[in-house]
N, C-alpha and C. Protein backbone atom coordinates (compact mmCIF):
# COMPACT_ATOMS: atom_id res chain seq x y z
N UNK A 1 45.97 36.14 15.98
CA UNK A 1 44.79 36.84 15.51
C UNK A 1 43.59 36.47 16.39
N UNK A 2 42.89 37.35 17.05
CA UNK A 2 41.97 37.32 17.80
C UNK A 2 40.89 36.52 16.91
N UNK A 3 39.74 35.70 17.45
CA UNK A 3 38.31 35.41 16.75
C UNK A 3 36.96 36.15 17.77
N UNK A 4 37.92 37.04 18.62
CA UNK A 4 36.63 37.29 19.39
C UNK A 4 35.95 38.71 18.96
N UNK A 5 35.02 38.92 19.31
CA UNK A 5 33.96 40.20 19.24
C UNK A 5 33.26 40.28 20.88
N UNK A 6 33.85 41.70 21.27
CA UNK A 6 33.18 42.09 22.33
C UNK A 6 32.58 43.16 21.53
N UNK A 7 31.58 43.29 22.76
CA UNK A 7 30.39 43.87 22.47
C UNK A 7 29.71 44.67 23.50
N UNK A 8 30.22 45.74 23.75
CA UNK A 8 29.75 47.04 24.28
C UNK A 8 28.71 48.03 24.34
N UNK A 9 27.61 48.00 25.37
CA UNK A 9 26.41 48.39 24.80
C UNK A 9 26.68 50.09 25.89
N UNK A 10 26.22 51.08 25.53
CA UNK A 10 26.23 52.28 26.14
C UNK A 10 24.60 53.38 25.61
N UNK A 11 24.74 54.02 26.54
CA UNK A 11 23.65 54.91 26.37
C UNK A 11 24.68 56.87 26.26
N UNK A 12 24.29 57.24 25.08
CA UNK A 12 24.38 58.44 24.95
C UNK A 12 23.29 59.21 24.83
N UNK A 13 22.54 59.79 25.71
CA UNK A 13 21.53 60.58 25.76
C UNK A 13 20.40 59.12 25.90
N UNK A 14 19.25 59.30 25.13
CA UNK A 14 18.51 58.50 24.89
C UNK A 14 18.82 57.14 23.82
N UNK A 15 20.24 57.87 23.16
CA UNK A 15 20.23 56.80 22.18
C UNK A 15 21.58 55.91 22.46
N UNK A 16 20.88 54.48 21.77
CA UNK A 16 21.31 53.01 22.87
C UNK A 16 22.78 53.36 21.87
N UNK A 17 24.24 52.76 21.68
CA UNK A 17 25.50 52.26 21.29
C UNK A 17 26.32 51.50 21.64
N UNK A 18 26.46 50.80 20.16
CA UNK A 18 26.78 49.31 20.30
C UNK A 18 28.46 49.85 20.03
N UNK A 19 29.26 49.28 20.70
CA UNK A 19 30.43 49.23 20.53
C UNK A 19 31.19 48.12 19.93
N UNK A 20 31.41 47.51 18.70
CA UNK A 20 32.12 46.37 18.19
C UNK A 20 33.30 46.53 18.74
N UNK A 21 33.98 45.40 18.86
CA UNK A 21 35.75 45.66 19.08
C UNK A 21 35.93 44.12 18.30
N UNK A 22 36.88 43.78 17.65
CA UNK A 22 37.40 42.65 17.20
C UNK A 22 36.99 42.21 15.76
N UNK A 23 36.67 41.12 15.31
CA UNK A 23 36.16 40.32 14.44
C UNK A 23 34.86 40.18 14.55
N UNK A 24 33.80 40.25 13.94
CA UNK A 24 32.67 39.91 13.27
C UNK A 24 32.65 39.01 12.29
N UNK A 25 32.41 38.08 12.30
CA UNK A 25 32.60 36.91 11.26
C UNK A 25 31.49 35.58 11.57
N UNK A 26 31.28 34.78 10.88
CA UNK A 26 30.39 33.85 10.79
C UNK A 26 30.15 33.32 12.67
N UNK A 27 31.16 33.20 13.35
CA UNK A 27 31.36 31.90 14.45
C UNK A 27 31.14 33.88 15.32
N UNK A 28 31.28 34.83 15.32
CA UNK A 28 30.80 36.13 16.55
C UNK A 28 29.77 36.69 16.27
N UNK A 29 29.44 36.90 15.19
CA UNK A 29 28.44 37.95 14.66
C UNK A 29 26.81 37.66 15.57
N UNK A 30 26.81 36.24 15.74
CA UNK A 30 25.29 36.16 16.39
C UNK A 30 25.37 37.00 17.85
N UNK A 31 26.82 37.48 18.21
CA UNK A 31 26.64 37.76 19.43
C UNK A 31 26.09 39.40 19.44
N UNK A 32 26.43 40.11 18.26
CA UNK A 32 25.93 41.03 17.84
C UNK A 32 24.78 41.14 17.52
N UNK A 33 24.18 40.33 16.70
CA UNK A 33 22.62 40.09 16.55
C UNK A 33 21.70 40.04 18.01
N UNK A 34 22.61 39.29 18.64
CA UNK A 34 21.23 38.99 20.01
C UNK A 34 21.31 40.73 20.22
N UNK A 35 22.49 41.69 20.55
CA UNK A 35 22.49 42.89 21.27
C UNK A 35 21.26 43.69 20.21
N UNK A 36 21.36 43.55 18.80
CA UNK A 36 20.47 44.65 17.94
C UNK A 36 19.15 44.22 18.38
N UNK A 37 19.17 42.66 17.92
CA UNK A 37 18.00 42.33 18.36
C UNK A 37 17.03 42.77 19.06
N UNK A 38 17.70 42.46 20.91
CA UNK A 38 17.13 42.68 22.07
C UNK A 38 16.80 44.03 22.40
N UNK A 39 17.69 45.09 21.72
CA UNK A 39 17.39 45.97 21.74
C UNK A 39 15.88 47.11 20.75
N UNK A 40 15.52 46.21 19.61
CA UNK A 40 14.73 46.83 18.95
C UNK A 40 13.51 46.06 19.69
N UNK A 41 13.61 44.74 19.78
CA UNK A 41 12.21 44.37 20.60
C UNK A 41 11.93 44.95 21.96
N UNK A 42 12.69 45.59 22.48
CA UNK A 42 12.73 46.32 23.64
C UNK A 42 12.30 47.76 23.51
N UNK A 43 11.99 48.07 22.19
CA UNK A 43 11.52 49.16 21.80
C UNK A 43 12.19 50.66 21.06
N UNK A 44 13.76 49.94 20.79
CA UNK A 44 14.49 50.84 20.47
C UNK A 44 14.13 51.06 19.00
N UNK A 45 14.08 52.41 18.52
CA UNK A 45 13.70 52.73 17.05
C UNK A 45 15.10 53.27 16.59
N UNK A 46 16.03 54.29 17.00
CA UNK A 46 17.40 54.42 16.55
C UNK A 46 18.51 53.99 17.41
N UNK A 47 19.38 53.80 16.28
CA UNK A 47 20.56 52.76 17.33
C UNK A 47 21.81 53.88 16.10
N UNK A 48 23.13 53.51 17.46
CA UNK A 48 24.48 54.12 16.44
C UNK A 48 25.06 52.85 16.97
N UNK A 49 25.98 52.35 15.92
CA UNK A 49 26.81 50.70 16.14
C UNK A 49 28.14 52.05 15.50
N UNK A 50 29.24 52.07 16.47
CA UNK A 50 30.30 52.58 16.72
C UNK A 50 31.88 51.15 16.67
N UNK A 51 31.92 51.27 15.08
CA UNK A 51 32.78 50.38 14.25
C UNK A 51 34.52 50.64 14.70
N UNK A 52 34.44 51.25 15.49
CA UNK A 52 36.20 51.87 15.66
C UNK A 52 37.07 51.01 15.97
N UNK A 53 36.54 50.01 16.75
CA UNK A 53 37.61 48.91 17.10
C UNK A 53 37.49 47.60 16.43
N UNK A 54 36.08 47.38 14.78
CA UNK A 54 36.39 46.35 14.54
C UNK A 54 37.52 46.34 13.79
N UNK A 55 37.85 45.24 13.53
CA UNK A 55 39.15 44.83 12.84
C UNK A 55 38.98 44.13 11.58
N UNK A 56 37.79 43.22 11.36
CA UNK A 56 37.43 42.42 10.12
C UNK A 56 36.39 42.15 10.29
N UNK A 57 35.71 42.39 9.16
CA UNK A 57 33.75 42.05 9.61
C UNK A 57 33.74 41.00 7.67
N UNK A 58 33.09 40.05 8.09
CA UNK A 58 32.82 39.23 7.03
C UNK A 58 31.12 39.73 6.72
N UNK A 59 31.15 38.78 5.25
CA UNK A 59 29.79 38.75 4.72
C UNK A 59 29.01 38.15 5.91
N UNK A 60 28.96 37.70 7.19
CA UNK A 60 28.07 37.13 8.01
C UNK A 60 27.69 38.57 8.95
N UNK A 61 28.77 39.13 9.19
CA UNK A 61 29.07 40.68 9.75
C UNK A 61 27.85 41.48 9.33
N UNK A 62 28.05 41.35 7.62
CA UNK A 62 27.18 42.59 7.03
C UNK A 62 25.75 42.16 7.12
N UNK A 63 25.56 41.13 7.15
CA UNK A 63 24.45 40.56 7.48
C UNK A 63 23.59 41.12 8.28
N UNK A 64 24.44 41.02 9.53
CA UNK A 64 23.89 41.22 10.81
C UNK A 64 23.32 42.67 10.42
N UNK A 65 23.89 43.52 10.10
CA UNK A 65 24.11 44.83 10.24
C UNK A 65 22.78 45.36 9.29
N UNK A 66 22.71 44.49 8.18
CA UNK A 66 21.79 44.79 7.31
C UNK A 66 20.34 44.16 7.98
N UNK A 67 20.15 43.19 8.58
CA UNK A 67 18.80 43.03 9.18
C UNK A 67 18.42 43.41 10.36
N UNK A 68 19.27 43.84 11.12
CA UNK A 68 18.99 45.21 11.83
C UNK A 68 18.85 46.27 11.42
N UNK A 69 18.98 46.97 10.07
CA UNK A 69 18.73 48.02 9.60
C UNK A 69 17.55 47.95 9.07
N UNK A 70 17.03 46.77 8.44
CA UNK A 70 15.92 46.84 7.75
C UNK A 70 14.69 46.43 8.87
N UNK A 71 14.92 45.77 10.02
CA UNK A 71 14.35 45.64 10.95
C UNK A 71 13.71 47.07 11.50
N UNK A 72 14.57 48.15 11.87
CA UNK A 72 14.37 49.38 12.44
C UNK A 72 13.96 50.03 11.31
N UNK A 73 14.08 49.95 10.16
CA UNK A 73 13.20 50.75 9.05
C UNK A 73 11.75 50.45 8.59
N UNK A 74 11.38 48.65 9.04
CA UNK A 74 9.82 48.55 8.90
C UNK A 74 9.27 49.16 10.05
N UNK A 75 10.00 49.98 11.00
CA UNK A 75 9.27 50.57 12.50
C UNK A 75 9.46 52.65 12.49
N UNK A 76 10.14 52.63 11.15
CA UNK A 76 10.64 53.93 10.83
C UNK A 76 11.99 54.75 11.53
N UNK A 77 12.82 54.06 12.48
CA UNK A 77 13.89 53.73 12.91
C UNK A 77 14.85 53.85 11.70
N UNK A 78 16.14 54.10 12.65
CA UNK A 78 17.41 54.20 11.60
C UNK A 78 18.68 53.67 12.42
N UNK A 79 19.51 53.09 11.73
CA UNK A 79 20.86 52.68 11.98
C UNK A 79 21.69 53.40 11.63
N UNK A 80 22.44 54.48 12.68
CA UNK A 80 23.63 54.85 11.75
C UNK A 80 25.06 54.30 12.02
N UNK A 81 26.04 54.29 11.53
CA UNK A 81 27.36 53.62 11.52
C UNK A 81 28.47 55.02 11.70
N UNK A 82 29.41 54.16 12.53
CA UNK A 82 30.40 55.76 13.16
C UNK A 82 31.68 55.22 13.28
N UNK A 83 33.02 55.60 12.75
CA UNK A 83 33.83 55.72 12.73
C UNK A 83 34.43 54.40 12.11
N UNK A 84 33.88 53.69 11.13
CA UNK A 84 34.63 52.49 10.11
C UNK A 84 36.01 52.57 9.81
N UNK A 85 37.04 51.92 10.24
CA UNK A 85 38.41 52.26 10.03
C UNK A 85 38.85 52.02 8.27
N UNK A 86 40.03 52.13 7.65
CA UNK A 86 40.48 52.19 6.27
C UNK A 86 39.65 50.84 5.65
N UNK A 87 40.40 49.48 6.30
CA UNK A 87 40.03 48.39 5.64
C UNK A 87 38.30 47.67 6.08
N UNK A 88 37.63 48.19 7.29
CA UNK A 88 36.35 48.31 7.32
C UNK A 88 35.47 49.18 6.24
N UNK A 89 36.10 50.02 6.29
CA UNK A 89 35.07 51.18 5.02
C UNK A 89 35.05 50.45 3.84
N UNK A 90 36.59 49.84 3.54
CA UNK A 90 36.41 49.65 1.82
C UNK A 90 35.89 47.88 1.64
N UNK A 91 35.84 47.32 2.89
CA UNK A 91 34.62 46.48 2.82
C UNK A 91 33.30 46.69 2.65
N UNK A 92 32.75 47.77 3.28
CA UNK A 92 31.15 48.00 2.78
C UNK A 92 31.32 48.63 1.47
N UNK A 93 32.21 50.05 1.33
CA UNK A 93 32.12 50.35 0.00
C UNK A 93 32.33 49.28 -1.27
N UNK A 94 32.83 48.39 -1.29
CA UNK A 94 32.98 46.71 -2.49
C UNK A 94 31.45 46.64 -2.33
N UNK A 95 31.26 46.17 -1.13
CA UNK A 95 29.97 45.26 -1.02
C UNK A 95 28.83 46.55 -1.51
N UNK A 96 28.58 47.62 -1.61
CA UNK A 96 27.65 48.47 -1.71
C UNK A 96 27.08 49.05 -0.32
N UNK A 97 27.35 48.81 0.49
CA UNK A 97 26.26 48.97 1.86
C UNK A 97 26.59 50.60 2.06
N UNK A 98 28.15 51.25 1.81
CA UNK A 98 27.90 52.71 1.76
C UNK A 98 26.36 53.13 1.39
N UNK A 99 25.94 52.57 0.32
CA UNK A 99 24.87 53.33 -0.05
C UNK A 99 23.67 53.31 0.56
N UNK A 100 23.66 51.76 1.59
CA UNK A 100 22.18 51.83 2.48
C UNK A 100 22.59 52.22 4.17
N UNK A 101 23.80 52.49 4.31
CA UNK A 101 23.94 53.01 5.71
C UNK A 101 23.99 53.97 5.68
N UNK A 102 23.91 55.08 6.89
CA UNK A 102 24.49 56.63 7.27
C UNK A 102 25.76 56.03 7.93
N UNK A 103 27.01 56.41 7.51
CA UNK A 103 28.16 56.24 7.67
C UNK A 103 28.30 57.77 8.21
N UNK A 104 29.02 57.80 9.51
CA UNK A 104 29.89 59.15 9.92
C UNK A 104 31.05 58.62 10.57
N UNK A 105 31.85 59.48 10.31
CA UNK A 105 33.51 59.92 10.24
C UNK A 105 33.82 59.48 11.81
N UNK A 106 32.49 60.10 12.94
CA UNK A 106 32.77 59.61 14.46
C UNK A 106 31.70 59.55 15.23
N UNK A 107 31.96 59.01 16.02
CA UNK A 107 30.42 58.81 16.96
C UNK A 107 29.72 60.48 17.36
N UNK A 108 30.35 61.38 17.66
CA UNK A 108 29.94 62.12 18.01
C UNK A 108 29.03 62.97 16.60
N UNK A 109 29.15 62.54 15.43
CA UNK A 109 28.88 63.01 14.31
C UNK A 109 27.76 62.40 14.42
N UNK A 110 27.91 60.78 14.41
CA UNK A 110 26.16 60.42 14.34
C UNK A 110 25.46 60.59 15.41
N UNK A 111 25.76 60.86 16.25
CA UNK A 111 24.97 61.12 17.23
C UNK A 111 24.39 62.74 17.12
N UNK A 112 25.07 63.31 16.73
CA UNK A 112 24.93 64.73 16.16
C UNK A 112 23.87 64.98 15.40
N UNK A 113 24.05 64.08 13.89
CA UNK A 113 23.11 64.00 12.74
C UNK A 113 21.97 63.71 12.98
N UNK A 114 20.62 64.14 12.40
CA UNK A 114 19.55 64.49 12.31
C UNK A 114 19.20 63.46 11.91
């Protein structure tokens, strides 16, 4: 079982995407944080984090995910989330976060969405 998280940053049009691949968990997740991070102090207001290749994201995971969201919402910014696999989805859906993310089906959807 892998413990790593790469972390893939891309530009589609104007808007920045984070590519997870692996585990998100207590001991990777900061490596994700520095990328949201660096990127909103850099002036980014919308971001798409493209979930397709994680594999297990812990409560340290959602973390991340949630103070980058609320980060880009005190600036009027949005986070959307793209392509969460079976056992990723029904982790946020337990935890509630369906209800504070824009979840789409694929990247090309959120990138699509308004």
């Amino acid at each position: 079982m892998s413990t790593i998280l790469q972390v893939v940053e891309e530009r589609r049009g104007v808007v920045p995407v984070l590519f997870l691949k692996g585990r998100m968990d207590a001991t990777t997740s900061p490596e994700a944080e520095a990328h949201i991070n660096r990127l909103i102090d850099a002036g980014e207001h919308h971001l798409v984090v493209d979930l397709s290749g994680l594999e297990y994201i812990s409560s340290a995971g959602l973390r991340v995910l949630l103070a980058g969201l609320k980060r880009l919402k005190q600036c009027g910014g949005t986070m959307k989330l793209s392509a969460l696999g079976p056992e990723i989805r029904k982790v946020f859906d337990i935890a509630g976060f369906n209800r504070l993310f824009a979840i789409h089906g694929s990247l090309d959807e959120a990138l699509g969405a308004g």
